[in-house]
N, C-alpha and C. Protein backbone atom coordinates (compact mmCIF):
# COMPACT_ATOMS: atom_id res chain seq x y z
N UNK A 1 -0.74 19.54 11.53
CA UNK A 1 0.23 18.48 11.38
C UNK A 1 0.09 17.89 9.97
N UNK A 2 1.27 17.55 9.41
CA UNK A 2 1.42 16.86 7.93
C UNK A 2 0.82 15.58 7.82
N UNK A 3 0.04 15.06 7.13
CA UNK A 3 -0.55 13.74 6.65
C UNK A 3 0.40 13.01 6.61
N UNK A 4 0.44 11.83 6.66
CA UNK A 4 1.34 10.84 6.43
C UNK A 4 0.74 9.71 4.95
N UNK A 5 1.46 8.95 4.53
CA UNK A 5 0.69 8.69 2.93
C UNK A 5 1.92 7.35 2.94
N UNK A 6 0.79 6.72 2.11
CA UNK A 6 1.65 4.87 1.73
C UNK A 6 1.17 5.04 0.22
N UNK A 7 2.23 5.05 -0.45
CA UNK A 7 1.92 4.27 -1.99
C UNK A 7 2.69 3.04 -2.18
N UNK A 8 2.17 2.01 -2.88
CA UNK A 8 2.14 1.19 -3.70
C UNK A 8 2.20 1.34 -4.91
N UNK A 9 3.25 1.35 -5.89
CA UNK A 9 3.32 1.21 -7.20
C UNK A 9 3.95 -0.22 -7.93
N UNK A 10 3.57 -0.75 -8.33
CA UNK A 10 3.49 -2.11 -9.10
C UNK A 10 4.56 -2.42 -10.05
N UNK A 11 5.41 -2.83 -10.13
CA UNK A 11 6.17 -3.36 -10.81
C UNK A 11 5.72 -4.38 -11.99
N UNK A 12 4.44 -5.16 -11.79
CA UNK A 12 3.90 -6.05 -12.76
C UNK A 12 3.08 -6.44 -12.40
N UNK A 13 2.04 -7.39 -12.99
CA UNK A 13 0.91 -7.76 -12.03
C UNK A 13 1.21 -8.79 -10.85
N UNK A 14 0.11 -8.54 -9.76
CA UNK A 14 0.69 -9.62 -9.11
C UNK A 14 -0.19 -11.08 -9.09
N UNK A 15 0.16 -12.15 -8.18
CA UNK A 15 -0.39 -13.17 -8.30
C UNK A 15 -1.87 -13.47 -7.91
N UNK A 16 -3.01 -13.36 -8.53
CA UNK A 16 -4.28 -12.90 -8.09
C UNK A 16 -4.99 -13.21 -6.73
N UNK A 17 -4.33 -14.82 -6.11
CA UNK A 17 -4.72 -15.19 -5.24
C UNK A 17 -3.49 -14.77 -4.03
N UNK A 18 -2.64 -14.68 -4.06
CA UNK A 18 -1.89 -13.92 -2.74
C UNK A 18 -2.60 -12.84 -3.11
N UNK A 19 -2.55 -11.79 -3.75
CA UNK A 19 -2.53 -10.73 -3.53
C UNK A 19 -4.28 -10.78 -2.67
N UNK A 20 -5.48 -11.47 -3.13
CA UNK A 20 -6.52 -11.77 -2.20
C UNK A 20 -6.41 -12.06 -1.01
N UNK A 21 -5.57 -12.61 -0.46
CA UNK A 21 -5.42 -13.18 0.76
C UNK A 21 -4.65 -11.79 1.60
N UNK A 22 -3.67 -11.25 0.77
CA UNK A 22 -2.82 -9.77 1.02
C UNK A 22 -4.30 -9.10 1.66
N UNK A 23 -5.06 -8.77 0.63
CA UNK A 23 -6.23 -7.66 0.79
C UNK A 23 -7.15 -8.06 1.99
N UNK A 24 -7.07 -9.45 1.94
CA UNK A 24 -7.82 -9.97 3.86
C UNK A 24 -7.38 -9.04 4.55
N UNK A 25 -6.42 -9.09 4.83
CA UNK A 25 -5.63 -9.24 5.86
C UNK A 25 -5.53 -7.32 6.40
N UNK A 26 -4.96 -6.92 4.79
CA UNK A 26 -4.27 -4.87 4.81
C UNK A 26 -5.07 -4.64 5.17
N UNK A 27 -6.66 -4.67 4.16
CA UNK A 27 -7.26 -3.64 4.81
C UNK A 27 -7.89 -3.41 6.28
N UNK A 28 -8.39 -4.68 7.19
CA UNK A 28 -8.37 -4.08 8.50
C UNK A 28 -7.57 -3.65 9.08
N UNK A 29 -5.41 -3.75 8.60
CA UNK A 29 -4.88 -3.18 9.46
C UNK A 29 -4.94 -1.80 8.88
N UNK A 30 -4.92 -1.53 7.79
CA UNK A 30 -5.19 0.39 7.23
C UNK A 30 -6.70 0.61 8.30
N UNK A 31 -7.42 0.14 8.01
CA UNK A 31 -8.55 0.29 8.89
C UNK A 31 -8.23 0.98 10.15
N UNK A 32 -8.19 -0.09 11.33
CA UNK A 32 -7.39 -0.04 12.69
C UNK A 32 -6.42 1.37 12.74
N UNK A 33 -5.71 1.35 11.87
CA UNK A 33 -4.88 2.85 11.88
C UNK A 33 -5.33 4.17 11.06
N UNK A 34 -7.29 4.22 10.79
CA UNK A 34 -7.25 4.56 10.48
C UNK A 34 -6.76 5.56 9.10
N UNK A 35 -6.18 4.58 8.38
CA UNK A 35 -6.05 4.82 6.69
C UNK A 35 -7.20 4.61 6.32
N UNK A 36 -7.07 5.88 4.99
CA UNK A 36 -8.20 5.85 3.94
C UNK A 36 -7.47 5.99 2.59
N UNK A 37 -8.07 4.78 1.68
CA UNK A 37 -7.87 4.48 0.71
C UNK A 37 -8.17 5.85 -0.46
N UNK A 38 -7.08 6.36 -1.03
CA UNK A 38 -7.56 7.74 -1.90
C UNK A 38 -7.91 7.20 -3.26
N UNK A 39 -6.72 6.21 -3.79
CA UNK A 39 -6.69 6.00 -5.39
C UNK A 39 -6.40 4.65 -4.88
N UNK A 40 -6.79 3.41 -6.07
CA UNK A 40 -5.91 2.03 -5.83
C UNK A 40 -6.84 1.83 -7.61
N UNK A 41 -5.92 1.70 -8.66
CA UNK A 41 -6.61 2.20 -10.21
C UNK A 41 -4.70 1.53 -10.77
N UNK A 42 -5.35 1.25 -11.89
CA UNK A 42 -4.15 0.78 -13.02
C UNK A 42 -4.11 1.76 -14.26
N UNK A 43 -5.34 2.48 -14.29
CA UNK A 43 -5.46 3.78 -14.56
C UNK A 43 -4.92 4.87 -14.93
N UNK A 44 -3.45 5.09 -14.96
CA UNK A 44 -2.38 5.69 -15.23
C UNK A 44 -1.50 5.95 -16.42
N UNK A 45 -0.98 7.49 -16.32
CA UNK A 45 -0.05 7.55 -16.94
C UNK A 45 1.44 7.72 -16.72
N UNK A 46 2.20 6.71 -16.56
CA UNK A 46 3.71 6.35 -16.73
C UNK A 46 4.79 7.52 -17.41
N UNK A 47 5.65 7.35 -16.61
CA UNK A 47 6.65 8.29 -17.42
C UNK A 47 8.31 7.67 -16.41
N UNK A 48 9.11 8.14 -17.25
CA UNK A 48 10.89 7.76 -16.91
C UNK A 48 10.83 6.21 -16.97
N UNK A 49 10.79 5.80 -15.55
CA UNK A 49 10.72 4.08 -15.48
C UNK A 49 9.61 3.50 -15.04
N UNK A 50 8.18 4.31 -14.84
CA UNK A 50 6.93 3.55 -14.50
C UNK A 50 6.52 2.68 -14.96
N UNK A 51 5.96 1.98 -14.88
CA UNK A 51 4.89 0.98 -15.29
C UNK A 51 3.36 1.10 -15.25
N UNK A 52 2.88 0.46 -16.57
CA UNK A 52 1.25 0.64 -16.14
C UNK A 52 0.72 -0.57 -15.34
N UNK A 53 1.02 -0.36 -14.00
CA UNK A 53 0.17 -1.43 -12.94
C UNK A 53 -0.33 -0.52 -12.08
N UNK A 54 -1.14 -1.71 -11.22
CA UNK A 54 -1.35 -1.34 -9.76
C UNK A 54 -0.87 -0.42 -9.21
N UNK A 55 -1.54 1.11 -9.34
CA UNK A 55 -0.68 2.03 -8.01
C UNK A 55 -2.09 2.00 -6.64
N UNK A 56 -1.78 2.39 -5.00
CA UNK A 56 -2.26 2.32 -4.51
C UNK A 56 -2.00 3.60 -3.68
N UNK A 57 -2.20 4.57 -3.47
CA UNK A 57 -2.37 5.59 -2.56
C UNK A 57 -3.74 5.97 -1.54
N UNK A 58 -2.67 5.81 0.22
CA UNK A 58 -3.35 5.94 1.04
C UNK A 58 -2.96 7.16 2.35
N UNK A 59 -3.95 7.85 2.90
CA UNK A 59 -3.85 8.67 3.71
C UNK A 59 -4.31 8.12 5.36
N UNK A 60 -3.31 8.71 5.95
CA UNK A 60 -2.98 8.48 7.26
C UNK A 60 -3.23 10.00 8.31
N UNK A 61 -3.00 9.60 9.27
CA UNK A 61 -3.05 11.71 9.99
C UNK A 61 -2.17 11.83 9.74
N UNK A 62 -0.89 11.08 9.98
CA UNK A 62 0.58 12.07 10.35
C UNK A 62 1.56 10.64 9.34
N UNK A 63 2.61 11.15 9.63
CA UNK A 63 3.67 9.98 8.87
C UNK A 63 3.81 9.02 9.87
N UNK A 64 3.86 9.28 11.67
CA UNK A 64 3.94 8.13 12.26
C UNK A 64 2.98 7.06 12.29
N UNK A 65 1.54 7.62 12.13
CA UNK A 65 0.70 6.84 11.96
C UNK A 65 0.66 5.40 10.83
N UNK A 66 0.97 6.33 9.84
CA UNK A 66 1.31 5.80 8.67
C UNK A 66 2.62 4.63 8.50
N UNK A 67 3.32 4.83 9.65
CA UNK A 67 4.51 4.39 9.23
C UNK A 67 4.28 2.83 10.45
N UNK A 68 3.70 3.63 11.34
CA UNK A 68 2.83 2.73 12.83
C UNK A 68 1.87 1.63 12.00
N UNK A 69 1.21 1.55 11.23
CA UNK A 69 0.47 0.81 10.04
C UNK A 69 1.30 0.17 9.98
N UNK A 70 2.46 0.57 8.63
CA UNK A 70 3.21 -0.65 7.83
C UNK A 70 3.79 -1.44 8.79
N UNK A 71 4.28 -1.14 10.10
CA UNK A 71 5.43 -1.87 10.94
C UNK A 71 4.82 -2.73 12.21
N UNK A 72 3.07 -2.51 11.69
CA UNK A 72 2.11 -3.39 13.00
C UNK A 72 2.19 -4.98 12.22
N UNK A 73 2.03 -5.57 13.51
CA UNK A 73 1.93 -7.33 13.15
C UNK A 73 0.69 -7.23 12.13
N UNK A 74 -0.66 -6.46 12.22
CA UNK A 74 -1.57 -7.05 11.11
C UNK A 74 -0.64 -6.58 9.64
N UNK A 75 -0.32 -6.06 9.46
CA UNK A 75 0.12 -5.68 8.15
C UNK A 75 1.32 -6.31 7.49
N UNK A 76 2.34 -6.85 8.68
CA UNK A 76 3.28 -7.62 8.59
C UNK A 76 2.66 -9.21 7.96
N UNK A 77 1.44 -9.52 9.00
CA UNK A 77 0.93 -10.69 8.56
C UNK A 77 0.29 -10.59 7.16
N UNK A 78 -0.26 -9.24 6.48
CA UNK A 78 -0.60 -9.40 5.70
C UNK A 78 0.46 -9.54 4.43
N UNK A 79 1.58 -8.98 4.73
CA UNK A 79 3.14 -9.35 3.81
C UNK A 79 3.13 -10.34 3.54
N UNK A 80 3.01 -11.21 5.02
CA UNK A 80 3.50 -12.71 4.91
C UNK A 80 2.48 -13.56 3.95
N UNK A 81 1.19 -13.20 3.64
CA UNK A 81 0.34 -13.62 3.31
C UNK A 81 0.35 -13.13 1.18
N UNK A 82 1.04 -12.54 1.08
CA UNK A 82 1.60 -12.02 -0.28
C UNK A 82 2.76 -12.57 -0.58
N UNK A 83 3.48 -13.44 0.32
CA UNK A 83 4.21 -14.00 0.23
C UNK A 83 5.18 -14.03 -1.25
N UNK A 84 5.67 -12.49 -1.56
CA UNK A 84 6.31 -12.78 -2.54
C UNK A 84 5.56 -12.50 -4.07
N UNK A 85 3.84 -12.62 -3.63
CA UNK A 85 3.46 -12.55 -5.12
C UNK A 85 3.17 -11.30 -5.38
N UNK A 86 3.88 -10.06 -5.58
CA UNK A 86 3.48 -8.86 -6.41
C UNK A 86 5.11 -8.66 -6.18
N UNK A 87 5.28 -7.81 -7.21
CA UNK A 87 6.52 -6.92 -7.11
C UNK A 87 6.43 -5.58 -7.43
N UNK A 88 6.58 -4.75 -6.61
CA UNK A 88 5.80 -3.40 -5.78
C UNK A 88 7.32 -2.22 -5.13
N UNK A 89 6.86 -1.37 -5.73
CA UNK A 89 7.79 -0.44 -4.92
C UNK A 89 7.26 0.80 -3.85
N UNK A 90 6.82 -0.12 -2.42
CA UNK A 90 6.17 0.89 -1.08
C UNK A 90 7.19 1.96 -0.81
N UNK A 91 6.19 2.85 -0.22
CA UNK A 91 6.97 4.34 0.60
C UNK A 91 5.69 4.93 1.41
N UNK A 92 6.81 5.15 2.68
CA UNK A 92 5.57 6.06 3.94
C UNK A 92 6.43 7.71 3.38
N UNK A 93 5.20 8.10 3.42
CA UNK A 93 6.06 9.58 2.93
C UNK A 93 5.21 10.52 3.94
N UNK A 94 5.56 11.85 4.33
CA UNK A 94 5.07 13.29 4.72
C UNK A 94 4.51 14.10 3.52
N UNK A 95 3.32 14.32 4.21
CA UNK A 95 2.70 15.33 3.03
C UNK A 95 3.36 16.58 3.54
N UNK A 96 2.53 17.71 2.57
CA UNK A 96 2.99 19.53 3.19
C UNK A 96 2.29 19.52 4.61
């Protein structure tokens, strides 16, 4: 079965203290669903319309899993808890 995968790529930095309160919160729900953190690095090289921020790539078993993550109340609560401070472009994607 195909992996399922969440990136995070950053639009700009975000606000240091939501985004702390964000990281309470994500990582036990990635936890709980079993996500593992591969890359989360500013580290990068950009090309077309990237930016050099925050990217975050994570592995899941399958895409429902993955997708079962973003759409659980812990992860929702952890949105609510970012309340706005990063500007980020997420995707649940299928690996091969």
């Amino acid at each position: 079965m195909p992996k399922g995968y969440f990136i995070s790529a950053h639009r700009s930095t975000a606000d240091p203290e939501k985004r702390a309160a964000y990281l309470k919160l994500a990582g036990p729900a990635i936890e709980k669903y079993n996500g593992k953190i591969l890359a989360s690095t500013n580290k990068i090289k950009v090309f077309e319309d990237g930016k050099v921020e925050q990217t975050v790539l994570i592995e899941f078993e399958s895409f429902e899993k993955a997708a079962e993550c973003i759409d659980s109340k812990e992860y929702q609560d952890a949105l609510s808890a970012l309340d706005g401070g990063a500007n980020r472009d997420c995707r649940v994607f299928e690996g091969l």
